[in-house]
PDB file of N, CA and C in Angstrom:
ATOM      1  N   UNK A   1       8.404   5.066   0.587  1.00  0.00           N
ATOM      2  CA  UNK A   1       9.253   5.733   1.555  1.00  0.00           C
ATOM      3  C   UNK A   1       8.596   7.051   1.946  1.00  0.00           C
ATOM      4  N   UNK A   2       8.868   7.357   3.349  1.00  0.00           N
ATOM      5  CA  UNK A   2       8.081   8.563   3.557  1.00  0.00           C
ATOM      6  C   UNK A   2       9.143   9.849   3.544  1.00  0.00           C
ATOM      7  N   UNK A   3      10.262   9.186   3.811  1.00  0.00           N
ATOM      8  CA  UNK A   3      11.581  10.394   3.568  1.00  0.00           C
ATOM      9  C   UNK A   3      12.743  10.266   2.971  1.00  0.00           C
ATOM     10  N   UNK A   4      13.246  11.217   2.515  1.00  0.00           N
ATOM     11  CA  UNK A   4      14.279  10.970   1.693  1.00  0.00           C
ATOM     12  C   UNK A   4      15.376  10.526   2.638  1.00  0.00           C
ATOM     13  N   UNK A   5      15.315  10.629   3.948  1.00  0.00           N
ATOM     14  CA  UNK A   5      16.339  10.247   4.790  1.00  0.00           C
ATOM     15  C   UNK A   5      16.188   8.541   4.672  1.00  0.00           C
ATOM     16  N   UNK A   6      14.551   8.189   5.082  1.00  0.00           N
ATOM     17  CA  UNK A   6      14.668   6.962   4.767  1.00  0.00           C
ATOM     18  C   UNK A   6      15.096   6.098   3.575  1.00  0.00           C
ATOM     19  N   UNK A   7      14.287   6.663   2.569  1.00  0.00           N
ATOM     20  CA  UNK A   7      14.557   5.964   1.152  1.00  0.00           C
ATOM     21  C   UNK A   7      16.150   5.811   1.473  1.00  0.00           C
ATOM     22  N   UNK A   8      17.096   6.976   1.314  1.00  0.00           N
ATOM     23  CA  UNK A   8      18.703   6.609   1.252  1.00  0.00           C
ATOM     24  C   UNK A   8      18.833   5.804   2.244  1.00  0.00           C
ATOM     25  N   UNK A   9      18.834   5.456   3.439  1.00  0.00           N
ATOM     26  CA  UNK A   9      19.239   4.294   3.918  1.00  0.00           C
ATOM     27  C   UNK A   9      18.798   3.255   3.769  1.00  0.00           C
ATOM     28  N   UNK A  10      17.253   2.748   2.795  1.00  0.00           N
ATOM     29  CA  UNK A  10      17.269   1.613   2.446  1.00  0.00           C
ATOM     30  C   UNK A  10      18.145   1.485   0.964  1.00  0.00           C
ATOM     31  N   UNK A  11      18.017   2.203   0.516  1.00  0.00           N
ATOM     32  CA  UNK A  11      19.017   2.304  -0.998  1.00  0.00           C
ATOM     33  C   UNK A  11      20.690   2.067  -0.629  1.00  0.00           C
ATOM     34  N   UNK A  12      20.969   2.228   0.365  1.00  0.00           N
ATOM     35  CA  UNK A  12      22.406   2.447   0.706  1.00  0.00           C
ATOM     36  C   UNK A  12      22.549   0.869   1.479  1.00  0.00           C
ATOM     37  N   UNK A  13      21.650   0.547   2.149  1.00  0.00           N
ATOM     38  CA  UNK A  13      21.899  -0.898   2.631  1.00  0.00           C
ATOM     39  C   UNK A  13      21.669  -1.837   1.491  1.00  0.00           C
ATOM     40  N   UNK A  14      20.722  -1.458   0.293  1.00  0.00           N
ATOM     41  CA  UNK A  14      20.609  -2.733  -0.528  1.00  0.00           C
ATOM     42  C   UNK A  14      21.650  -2.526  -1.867  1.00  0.00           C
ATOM     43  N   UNK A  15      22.272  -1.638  -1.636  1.00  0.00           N
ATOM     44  CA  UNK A  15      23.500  -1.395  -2.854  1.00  0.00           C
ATOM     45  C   UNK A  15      25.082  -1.951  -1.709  1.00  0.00           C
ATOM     46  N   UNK A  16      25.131  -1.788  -0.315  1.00  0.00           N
ATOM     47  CA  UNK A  16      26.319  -2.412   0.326  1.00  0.00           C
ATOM     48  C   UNK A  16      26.107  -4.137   0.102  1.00  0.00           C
ATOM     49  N   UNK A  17      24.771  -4.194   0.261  1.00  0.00           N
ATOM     50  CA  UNK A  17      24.330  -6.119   0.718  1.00  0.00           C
ATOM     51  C   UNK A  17      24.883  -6.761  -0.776  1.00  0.00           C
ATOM     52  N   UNK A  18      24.457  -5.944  -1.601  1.00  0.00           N
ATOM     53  CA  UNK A  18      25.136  -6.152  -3.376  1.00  0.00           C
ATOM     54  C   UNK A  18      26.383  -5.981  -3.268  1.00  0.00           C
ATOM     55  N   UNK A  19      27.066  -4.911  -3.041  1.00  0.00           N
ATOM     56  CA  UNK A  19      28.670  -4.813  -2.815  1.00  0.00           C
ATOM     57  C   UNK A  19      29.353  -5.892  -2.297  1.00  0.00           C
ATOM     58  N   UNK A  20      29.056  -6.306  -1.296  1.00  0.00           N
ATOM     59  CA  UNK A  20      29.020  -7.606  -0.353  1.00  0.00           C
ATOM     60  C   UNK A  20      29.024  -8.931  -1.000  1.00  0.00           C
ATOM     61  N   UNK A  21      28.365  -8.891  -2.208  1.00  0.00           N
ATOM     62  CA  UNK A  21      28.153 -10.190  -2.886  1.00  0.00           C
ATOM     63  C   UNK A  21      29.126 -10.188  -3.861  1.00  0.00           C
ATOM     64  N   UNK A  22      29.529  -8.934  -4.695  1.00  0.00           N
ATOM     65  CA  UNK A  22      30.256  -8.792  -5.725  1.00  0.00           C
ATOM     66  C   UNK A  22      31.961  -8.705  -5.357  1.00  0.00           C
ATOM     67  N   UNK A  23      32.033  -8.790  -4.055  1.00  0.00           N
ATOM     68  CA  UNK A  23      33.106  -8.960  -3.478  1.00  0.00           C
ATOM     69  C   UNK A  23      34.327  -9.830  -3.374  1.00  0.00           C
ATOM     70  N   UNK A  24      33.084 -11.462  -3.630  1.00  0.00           N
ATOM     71  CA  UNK A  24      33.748 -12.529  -4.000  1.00  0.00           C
ATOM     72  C   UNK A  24      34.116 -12.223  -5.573  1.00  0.00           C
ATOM     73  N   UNK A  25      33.649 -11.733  -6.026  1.00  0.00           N
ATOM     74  CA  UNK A  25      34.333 -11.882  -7.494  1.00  0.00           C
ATOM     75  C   UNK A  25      36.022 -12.382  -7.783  1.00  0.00           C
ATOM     76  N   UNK A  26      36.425 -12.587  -8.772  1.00  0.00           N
ATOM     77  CA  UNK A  26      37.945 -12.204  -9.191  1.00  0.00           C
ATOM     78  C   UNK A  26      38.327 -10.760  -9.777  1.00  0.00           C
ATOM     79  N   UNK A  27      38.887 -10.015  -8.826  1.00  0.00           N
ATOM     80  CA  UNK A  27      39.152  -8.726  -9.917  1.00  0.00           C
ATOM     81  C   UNK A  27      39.420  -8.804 -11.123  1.00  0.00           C
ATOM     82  N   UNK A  28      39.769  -9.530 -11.708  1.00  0.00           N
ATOM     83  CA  UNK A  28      40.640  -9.941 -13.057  1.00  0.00           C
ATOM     84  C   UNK A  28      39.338  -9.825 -13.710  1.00  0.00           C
ATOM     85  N   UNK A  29      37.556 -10.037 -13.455  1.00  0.00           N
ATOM     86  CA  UNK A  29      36.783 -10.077 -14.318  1.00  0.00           C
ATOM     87  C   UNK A  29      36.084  -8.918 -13.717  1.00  0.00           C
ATOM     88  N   UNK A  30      35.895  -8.767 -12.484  1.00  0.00           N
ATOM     89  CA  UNK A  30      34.690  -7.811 -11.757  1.00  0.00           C
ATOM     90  C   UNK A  30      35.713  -6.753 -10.742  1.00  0.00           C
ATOM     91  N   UNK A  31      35.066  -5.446 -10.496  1.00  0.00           N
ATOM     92  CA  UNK A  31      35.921  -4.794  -9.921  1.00  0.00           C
ATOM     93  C   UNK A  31      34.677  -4.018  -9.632  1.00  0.00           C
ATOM     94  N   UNK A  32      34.588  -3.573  -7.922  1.00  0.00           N
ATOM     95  CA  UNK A  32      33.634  -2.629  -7.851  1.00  0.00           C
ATOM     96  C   UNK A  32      33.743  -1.443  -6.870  1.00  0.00           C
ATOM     97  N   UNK A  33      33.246  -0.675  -6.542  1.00  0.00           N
ATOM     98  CA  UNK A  33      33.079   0.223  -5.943  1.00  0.00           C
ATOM     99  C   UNK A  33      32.067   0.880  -5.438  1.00  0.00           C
ATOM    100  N   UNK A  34      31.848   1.434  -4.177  1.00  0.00           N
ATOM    101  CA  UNK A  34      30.726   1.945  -3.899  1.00  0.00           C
ATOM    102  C   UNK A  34      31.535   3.116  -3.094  1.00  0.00           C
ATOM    103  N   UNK A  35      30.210   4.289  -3.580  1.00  0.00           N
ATOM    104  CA  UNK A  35      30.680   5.992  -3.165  1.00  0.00           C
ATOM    105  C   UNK A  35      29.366   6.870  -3.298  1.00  0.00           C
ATOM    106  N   UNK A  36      29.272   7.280  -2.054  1.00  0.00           N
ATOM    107  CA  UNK A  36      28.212   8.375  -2.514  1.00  0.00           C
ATOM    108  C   UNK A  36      26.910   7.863  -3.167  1.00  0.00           C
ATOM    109  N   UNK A  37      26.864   6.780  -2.854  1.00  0.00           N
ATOM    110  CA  UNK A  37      25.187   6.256  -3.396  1.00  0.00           C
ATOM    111  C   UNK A  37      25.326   5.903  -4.983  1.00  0.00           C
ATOM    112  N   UNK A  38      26.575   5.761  -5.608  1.00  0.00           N
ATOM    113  CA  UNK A  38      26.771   4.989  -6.884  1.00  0.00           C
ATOM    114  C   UNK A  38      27.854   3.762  -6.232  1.00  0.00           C
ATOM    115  N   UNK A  39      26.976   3.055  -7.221  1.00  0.00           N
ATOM    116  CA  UNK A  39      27.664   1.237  -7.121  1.00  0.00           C
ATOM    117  C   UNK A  39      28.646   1.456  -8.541  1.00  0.00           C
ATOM    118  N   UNK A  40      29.688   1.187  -8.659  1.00  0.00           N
ATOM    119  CA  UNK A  40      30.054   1.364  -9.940  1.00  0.00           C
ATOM    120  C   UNK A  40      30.521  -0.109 -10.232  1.00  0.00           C
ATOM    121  N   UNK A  41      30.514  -0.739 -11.572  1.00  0.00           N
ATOM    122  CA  UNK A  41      31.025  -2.145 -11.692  1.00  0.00           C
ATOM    123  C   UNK A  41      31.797  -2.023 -12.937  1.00  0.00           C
ATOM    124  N   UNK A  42      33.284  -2.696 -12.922  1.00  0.00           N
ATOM    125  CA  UNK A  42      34.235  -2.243 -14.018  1.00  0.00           C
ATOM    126  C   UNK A  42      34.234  -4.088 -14.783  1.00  0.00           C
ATOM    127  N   UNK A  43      34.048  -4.142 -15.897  1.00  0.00           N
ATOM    128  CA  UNK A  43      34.181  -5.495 -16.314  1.00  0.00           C
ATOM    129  C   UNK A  43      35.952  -5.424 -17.367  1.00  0.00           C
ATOM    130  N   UNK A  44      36.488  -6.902 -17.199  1.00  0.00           N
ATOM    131  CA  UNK A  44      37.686  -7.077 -17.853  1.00  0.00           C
ATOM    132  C   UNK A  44      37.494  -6.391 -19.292  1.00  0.00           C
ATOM    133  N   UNK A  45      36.450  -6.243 -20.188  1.00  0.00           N
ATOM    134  CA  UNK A  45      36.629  -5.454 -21.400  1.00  0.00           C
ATOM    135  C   UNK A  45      36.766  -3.933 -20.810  1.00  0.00           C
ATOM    136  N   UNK A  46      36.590  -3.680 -19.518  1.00  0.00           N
ATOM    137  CA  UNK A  46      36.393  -2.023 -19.734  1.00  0.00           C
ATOM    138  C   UNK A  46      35.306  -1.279 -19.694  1.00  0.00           C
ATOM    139  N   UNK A  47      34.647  -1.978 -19.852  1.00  0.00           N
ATOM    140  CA  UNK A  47      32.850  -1.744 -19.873  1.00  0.00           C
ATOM    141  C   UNK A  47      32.456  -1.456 -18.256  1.00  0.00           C
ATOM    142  N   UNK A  48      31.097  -0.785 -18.129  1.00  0.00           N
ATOM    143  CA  UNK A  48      30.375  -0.786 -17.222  1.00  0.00           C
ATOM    144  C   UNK A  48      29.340  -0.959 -16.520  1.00  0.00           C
ATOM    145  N   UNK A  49      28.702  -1.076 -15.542  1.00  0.00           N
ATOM    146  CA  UNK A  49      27.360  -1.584 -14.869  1.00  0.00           C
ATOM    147  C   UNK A  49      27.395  -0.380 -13.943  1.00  0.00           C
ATOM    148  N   UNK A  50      26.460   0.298 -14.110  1.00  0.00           N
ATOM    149  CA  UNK A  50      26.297   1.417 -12.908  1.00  0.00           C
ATOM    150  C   UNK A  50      24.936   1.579 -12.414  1.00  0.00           C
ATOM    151  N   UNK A  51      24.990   1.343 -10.961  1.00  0.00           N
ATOM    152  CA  UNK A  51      23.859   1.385 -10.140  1.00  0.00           C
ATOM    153  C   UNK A  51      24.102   2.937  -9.298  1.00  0.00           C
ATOM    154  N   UNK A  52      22.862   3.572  -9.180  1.00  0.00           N
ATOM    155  CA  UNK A  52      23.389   4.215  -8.247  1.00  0.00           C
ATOM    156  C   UNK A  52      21.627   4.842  -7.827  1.00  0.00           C
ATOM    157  N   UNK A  53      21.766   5.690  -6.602  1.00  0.00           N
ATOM    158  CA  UNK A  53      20.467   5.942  -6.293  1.00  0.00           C
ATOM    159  C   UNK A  53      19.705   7.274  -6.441  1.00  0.00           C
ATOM    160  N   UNK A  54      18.522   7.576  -6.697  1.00  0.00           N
ATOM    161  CA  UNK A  54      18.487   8.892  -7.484  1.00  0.00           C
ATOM    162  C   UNK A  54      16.816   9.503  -6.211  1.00  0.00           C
ATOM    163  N   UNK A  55      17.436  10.218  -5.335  1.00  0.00           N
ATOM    164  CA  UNK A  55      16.709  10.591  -3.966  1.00  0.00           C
ATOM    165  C   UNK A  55      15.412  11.023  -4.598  1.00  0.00           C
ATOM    166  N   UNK A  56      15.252  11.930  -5.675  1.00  0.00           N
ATOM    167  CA  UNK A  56      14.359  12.576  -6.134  1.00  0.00           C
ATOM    168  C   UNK A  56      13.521  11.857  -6.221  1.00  0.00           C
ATOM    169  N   UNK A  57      13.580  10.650  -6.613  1.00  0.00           N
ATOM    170  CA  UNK A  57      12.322   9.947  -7.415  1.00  0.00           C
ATOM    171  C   UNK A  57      12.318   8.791  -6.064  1.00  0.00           C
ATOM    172  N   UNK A  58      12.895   8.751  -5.483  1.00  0.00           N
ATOM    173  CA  UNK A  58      12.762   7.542  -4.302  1.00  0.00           C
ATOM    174  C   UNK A  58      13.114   6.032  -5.170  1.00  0.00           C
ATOM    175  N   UNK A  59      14.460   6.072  -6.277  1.00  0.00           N
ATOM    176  CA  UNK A  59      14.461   4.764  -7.080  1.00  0.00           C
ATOM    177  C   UNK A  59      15.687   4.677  -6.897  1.00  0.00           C
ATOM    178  N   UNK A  60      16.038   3.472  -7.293  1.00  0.00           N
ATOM    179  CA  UNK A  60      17.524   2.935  -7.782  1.00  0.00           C
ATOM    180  C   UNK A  60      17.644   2.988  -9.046  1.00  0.00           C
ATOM    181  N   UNK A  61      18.311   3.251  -9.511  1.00  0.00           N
ATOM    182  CA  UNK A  61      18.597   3.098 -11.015  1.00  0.00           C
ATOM    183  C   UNK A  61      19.760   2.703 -11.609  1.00  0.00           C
ATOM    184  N   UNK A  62      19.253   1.358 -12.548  1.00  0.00           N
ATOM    185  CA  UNK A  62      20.601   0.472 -13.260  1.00  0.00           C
ATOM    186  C   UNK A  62      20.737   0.869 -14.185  1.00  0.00           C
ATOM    187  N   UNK A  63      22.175   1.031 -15.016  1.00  0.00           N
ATOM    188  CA  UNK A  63      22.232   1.345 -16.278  1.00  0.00           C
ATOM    189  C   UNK A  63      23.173   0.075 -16.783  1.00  0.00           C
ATOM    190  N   UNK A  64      23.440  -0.472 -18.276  1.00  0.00           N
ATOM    191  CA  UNK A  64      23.934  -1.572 -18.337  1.00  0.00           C
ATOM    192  C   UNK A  64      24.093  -1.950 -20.123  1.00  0.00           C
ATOM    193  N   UNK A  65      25.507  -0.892 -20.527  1.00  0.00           N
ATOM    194  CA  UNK A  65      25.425  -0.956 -21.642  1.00  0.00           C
ATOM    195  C   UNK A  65      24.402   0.339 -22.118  1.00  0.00           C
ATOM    196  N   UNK A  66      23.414  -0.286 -23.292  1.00  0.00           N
ATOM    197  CA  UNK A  66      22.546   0.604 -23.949  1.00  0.00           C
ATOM    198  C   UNK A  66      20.759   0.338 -22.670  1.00  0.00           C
ATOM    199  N   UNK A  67      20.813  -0.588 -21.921  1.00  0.00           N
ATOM    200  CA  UNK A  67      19.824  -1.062 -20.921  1.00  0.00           C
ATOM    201  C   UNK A  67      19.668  -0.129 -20.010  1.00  0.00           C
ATOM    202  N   UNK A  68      18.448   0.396 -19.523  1.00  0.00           N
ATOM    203  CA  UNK A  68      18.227   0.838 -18.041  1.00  0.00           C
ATOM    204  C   UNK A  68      17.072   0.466 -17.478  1.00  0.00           C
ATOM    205  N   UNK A  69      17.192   0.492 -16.181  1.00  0.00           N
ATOM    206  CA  UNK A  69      16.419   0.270 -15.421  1.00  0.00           C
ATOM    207  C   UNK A  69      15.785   1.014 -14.037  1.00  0.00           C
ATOM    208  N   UNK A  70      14.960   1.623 -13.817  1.00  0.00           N
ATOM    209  CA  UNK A  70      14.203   2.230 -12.497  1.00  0.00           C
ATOM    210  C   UNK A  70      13.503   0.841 -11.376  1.00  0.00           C
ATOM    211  N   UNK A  71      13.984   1.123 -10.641  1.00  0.00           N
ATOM    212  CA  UNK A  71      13.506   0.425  -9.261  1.00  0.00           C
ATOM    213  C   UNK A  71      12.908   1.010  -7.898  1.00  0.00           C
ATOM    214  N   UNK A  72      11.400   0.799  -7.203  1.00  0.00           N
ATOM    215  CA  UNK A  72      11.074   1.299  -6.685  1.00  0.00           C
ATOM    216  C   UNK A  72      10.793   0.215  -5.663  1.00  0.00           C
ATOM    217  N   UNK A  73      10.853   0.500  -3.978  1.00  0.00           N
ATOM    218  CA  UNK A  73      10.925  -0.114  -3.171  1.00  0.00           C
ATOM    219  C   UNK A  73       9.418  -0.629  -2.793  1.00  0.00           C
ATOM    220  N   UNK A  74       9.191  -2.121  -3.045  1.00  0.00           N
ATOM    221  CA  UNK A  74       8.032  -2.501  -2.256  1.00  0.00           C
ATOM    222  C   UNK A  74       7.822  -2.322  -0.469  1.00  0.00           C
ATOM    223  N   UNK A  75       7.294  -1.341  -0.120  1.00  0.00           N
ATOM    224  CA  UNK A  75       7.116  -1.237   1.414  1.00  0.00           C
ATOM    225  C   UNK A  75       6.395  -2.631   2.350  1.00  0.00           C
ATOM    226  N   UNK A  76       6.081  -3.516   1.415  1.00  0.00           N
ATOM    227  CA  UNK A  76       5.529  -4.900   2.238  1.00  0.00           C
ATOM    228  C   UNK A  76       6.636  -5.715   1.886  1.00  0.00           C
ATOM    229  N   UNK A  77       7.189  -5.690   0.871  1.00  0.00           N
ATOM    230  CA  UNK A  77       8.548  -6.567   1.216  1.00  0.00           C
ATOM    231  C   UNK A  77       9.684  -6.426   1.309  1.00  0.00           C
ATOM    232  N   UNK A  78       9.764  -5.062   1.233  1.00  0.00           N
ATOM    233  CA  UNK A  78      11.345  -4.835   1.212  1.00  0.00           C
ATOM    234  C   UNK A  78      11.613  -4.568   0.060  1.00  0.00           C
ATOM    235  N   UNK A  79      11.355  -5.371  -0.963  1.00  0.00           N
ATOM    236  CA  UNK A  79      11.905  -5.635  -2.300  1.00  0.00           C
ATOM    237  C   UNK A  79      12.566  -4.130  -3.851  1.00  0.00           C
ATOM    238  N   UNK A  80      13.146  -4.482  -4.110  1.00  0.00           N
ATOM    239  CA  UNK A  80      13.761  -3.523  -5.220  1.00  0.00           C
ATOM    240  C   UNK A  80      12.903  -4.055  -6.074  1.00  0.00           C
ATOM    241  N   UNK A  81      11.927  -3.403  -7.049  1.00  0.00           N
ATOM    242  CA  UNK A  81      11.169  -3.833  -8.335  1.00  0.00           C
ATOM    243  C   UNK A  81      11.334  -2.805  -9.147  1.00  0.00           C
ATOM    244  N   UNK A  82      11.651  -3.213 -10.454  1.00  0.00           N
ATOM    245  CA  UNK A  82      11.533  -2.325 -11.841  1.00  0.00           C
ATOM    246  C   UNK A  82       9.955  -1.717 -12.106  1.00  0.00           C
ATOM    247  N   UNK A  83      10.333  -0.662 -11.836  1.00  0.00           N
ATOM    248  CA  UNK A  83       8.619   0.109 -12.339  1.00  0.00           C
ATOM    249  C   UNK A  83       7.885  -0.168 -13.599  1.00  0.00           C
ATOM    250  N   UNK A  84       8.817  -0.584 -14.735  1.00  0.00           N
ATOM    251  CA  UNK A  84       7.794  -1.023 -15.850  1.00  0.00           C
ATOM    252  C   UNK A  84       7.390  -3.159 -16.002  1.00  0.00           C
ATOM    253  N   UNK A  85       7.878  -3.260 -14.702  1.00  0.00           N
ATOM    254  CA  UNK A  85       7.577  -4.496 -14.328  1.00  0.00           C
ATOM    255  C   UNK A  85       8.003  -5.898 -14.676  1.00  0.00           C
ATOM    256  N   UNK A  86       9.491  -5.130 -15.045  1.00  0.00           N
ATOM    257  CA  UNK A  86      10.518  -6.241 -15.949  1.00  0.00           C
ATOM    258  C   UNK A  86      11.054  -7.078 -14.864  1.00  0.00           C
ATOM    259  N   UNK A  87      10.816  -7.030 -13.410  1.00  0.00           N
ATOM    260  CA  UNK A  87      11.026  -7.994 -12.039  1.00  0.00           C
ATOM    261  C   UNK A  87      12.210  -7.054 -11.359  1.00  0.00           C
ATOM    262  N   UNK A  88      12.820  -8.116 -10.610  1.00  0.00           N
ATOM    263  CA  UNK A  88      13.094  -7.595  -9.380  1.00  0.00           C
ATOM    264  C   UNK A  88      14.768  -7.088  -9.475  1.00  0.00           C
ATOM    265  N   UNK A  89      15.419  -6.099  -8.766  1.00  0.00           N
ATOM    266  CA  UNK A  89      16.749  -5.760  -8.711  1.00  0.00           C
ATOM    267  C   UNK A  89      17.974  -6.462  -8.787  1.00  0.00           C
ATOM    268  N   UNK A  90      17.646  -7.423  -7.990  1.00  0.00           N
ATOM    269  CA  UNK A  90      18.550  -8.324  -7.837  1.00  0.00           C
ATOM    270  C   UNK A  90      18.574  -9.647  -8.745  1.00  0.00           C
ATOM    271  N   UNK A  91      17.816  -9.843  -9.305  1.00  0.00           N
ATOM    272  CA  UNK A  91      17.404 -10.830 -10.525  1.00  0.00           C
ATOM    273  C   UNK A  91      18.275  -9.921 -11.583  1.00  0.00           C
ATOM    274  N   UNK A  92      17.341  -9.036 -11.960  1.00  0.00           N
ATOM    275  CA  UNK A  92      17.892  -8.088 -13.605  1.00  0.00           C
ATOM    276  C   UNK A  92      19.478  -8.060 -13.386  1.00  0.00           C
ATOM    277  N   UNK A  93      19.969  -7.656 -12.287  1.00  0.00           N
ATOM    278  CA  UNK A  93      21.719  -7.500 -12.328  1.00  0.00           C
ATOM    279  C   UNK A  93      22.004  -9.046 -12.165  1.00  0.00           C
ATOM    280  N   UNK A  94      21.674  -9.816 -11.638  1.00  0.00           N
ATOM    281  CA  UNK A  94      22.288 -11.228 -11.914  1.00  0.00           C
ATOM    282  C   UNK A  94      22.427 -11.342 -13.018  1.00  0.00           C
ATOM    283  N   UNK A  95      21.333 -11.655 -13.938  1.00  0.00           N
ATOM    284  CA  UNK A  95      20.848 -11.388 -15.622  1.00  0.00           C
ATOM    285  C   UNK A  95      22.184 -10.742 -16.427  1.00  0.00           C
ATOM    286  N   UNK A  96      22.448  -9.478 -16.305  1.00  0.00           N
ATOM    287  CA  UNK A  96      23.425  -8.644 -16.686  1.00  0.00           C
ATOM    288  C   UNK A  96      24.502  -9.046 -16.256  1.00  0.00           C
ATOM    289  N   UNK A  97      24.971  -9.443 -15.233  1.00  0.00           N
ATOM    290  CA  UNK A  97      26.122  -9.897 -15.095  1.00  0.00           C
ATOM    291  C   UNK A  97      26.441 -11.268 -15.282  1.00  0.00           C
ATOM    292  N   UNK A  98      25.264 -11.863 -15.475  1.00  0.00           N
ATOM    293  CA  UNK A  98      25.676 -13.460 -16.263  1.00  0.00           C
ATOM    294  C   UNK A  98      26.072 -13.754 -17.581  1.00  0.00           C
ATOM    295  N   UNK A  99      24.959 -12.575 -18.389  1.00  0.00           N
ATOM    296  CA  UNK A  99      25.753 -11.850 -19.817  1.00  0.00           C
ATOM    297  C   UNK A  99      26.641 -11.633 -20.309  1.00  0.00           C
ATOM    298  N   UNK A 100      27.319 -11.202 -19.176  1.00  0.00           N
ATOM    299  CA  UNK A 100      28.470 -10.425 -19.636  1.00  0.00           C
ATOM    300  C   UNK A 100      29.710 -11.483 -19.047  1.00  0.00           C
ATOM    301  N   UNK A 101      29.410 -11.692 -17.927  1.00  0.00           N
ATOM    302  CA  UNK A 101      30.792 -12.193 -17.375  1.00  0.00           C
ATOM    303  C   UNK A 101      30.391 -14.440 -18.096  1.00  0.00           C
ATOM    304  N   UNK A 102      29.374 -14.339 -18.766  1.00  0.00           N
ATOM    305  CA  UNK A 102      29.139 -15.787 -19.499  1.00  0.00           C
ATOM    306  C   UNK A 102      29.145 -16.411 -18.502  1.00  0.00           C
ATOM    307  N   UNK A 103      28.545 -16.582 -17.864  1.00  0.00           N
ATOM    308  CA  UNK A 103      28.188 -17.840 -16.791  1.00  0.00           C
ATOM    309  C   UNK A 103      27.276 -17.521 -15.657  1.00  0.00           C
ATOM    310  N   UNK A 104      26.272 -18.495 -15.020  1.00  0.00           N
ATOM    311  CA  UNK A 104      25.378 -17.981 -14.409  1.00  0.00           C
ATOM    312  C   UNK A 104      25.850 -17.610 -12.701  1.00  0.00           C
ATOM    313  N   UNK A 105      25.077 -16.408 -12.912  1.00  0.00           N
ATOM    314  CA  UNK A 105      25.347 -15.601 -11.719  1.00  0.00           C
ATOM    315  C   UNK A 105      23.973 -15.538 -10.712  1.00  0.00           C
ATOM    316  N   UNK A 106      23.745 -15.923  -9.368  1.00  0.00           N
ATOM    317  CA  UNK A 106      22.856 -15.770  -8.575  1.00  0.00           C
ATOM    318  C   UNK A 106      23.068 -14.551  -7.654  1.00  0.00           C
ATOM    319  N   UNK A 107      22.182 -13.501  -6.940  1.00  0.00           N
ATOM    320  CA  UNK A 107      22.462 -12.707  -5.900  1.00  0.00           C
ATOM    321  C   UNK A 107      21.451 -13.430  -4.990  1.00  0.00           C
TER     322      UNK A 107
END
């Protein structure tokens, strides 16, 4: 990203396109929210999944339980990738939320 204006609007479109997906959920298991560049995700134990975007560093960042994760935008594909190369954004939170909510989850 060449600006922080940009980075936040790709961070802000690929945390709504996620919002968007988590939408179908049942509240009864998933409950979410988006504000201010945090995704927040409430699970039926009470627990949390928090995405949110951190301008400084030009990343997304998942947290998930005792788990985190940094994501930096591939400029040839678009793509959300974990900087220590554990794959892609939308994979790792499927992952985490298949965990948790026990059953497989695709984004």
């Amino acid at each position: 990203m060449k600006t922080d204006i940009e980075f936040t609007k790709a961070a802000d479109q690929e945390m709504e396109a996620i919002l968007a997906r988590l939408s179908d959920f049942d509240p009864d298991e998933l409950e979410c929210d988006l504000a201010i560049g945090v995704l927040s995700m409430l699970f039926a134990d009470r627990t949390r999944c928090i995405m949110n975007r951190q301008t400084a560093a030009h990343q997304i960042w998942l947290a998930a339980g005792v788990q985190a994760w940094h994501f930096q935008r591939d400029e040839a594909t678009g793509e959300w990738t974990d900087t220590k190369g554990r794959g892609p954004l939308r994979r790792i939170l499927a992952e985490v939320l298949s965990q948790k909510l026990q059953r497989p989850i695709s984004l």
